[in-house]
C-alpha atoms as a PDB file:
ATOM      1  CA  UNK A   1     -11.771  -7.256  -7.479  1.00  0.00           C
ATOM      2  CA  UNK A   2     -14.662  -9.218  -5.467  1.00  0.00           C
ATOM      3  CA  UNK A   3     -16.861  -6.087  -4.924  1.00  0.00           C
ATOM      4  CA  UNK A   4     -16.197  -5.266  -9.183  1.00  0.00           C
ATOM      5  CA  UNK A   5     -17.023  -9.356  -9.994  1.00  0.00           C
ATOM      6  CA  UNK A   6     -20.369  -9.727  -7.995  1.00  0.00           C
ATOM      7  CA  UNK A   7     -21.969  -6.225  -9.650  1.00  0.00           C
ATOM      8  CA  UNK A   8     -24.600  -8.397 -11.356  1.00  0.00           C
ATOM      9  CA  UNK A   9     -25.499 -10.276  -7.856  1.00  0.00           C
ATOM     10  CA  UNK A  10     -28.265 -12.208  -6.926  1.00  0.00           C
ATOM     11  CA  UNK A  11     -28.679 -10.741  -3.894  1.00  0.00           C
ATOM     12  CA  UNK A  12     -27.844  -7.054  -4.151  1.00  0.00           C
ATOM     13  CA  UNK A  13     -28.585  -5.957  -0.472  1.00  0.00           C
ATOM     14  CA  UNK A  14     -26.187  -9.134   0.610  1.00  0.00           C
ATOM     15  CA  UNK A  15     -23.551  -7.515  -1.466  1.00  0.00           C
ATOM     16  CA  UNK A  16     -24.435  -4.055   0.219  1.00  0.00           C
ATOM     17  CA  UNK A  17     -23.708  -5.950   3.600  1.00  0.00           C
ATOM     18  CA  UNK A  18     -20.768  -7.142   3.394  1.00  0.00           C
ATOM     19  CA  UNK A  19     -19.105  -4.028   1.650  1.00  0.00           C
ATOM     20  CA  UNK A  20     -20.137  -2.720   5.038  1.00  0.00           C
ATOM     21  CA  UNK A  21     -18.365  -5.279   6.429  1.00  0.00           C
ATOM     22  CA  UNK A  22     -15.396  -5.133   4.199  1.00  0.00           C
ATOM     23  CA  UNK A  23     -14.918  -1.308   5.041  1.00  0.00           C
ATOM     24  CA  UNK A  24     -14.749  -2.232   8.392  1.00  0.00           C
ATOM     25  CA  UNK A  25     -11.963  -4.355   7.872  1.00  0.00           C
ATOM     26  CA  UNK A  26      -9.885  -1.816   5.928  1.00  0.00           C
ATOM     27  CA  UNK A  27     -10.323   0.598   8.657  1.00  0.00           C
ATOM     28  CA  UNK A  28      -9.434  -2.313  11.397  1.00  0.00           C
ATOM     29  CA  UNK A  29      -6.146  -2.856   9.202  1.00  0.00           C
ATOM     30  CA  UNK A  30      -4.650   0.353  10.129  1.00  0.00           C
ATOM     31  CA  UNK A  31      -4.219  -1.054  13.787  1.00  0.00           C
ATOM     32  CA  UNK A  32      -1.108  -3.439  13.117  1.00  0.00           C
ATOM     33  CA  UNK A  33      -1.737  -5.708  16.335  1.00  0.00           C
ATOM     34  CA  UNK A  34      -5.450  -6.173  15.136  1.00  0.00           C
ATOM     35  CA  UNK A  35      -4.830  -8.644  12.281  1.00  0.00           C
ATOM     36  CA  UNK A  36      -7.251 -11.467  13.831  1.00  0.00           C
ATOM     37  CA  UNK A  37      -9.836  -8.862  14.088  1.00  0.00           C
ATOM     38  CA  UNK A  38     -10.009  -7.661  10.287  1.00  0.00           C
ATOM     39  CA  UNK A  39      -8.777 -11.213   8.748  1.00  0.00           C
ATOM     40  CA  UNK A  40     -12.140 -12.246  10.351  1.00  0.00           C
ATOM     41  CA  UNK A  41     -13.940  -9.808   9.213  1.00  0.00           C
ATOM     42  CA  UNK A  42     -12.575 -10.340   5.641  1.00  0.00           C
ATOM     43  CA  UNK A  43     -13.614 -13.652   5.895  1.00  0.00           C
ATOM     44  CA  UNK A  44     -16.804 -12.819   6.665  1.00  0.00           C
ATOM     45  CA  UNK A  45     -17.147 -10.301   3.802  1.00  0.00           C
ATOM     46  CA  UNK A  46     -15.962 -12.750   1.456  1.00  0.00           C
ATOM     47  CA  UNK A  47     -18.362 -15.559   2.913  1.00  0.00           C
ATOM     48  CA  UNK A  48     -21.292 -12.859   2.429  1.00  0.00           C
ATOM     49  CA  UNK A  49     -19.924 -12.146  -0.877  1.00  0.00           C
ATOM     50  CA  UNK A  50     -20.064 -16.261  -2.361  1.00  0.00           C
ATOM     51  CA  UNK A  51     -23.628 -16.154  -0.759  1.00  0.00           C
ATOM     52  CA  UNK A  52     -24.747 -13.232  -3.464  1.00  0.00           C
ATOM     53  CA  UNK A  53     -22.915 -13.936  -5.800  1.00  0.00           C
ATOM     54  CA  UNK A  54     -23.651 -15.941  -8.684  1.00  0.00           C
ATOM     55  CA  UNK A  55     -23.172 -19.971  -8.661  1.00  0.00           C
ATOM     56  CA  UNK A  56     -19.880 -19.263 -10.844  1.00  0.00           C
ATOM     57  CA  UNK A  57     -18.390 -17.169  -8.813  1.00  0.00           C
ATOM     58  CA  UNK A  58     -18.380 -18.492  -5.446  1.00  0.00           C
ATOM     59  CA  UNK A  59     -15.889 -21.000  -5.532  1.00  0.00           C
ATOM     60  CA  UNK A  60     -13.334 -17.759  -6.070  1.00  0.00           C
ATOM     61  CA  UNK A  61     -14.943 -16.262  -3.127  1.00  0.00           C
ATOM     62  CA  UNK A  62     -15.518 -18.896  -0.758  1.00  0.00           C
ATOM     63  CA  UNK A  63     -11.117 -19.444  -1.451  1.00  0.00           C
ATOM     64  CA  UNK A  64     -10.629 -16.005  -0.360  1.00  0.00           C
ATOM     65  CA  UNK A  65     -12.946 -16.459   2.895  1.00  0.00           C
ATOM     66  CA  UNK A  66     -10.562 -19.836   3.621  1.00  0.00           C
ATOM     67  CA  UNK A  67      -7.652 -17.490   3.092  1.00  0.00           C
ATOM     68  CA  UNK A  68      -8.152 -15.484   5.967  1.00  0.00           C
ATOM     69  CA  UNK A  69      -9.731 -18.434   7.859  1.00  0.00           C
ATOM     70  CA  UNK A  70      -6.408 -20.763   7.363  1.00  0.00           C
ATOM     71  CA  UNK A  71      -4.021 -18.004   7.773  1.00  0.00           C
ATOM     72  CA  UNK A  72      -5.807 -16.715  11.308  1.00  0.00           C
ATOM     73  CA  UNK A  73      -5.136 -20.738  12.346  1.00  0.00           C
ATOM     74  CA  UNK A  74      -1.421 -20.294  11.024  1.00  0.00           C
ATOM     75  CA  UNK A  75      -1.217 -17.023  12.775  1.00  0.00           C
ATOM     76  CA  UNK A  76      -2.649 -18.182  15.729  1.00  0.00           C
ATOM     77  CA  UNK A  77      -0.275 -22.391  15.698  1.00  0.00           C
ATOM     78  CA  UNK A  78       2.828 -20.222  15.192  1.00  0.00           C
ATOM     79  CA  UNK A  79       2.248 -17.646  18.375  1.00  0.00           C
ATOM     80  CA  UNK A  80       1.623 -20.770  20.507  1.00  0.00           C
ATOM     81  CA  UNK A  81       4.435 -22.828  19.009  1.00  0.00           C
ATOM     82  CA  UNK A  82       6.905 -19.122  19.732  1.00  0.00           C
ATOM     83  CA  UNK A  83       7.713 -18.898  15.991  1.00  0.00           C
ATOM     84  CA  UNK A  84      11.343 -16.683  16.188  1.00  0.00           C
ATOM     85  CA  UNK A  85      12.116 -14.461  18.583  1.00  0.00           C
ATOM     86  CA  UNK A  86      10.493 -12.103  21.398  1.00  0.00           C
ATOM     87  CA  UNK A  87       9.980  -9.013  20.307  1.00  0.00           C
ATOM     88  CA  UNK A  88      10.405  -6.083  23.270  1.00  0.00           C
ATOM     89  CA  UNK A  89       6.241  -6.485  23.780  1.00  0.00           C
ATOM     90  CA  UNK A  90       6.712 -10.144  23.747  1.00  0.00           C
ATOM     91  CA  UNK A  91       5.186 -11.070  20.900  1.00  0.00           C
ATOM     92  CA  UNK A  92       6.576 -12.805  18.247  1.00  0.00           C
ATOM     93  CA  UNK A  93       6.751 -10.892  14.892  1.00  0.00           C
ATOM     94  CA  UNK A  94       7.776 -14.032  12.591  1.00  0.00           C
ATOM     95  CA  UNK A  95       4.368 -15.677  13.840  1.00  0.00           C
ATOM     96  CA  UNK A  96       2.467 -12.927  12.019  1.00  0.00           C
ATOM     97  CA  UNK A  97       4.866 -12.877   9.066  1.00  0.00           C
ATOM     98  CA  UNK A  98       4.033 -16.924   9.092  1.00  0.00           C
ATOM     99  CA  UNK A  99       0.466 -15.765   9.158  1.00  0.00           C
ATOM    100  CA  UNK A 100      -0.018 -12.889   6.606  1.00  0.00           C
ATOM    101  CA  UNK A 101       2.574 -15.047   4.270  1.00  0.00           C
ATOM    102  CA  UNK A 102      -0.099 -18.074   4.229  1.00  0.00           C
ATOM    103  CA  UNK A 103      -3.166 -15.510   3.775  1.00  0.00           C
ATOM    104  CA  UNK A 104      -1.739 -13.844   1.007  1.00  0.00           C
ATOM    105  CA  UNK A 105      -0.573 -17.379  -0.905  1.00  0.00           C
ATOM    106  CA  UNK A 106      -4.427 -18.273  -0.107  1.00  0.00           C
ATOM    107  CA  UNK A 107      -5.451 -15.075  -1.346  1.00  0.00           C
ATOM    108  CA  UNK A 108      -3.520 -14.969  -4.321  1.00  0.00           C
ATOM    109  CA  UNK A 109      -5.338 -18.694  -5.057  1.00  0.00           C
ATOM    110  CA  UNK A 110      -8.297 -17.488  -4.762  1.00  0.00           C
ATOM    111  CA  UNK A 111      -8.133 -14.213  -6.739  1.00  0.00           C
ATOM    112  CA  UNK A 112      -6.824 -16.932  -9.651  1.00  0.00           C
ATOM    113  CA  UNK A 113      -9.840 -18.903  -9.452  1.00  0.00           C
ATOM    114  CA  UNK A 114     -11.789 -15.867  -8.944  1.00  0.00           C
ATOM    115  CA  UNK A 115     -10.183 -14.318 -12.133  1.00  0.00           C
ATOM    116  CA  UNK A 116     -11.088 -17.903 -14.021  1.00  0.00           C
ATOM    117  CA  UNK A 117     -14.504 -18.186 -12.916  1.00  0.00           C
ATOM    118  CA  UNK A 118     -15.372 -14.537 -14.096  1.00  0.00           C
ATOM    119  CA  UNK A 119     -13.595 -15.049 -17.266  1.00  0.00           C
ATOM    120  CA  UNK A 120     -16.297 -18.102 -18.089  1.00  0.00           C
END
């Protein structure tokens, strides 16, 4: 839906970048255990994304970028704070769950205001 809504971007090679960026990320999502690794890198395709986009759309774009941003720091409170229980590996699967559950509220925000701003 971001790639689709920035086709008419300011800054096409920008956009180019950070669908680079954004495969990267897909293919980093395969790996379960590597969530910090492609919720960064989503950020960072999103962040690239509000830069090429147009002035209307970045406030959509820039709230998916926080997404990822705020639930990595959710993620990352609920490990150290030993959200539910040890897993065999001892991790602690409710911490992720705690942080993919506040990425995807975020995400589903900023898709909304995303949805809005191309609308206008």
């Amino acid at each position: 839906a971001a790639w689709w809504s920035t086709r008419e971007a300011d800054r096409a090679t920008l956009r180019v970048c950070g669908l680079g960026i954004g495969v990267l990320a897909a293919a980093s999502s395969v790996v379960a255990w590597a969530s910090p690794l492609w919720m960064t890198l989503l950020a960072i395709t999103f962040a690239v994304w509000a830069v090429a986009a147009p002035r209307a759309l970045r406030p959509g774009l820039a709230t998916l970028a926080a997404a990822q941003l705020v639930g990595l720091g959710a993620l990352i409170v609920a490990i150290e704070a030993e959200v539910g229980p040890q897993d065999s590996y001892g991790d602690y699967p409710a911490a992720f769950g705690v942080g993919l559950l506040v990425t995807g509220v975020g995400s589903v925000l900023g898709l909304a205001v995303l949805a809005h701003s191309a609308r206008s």
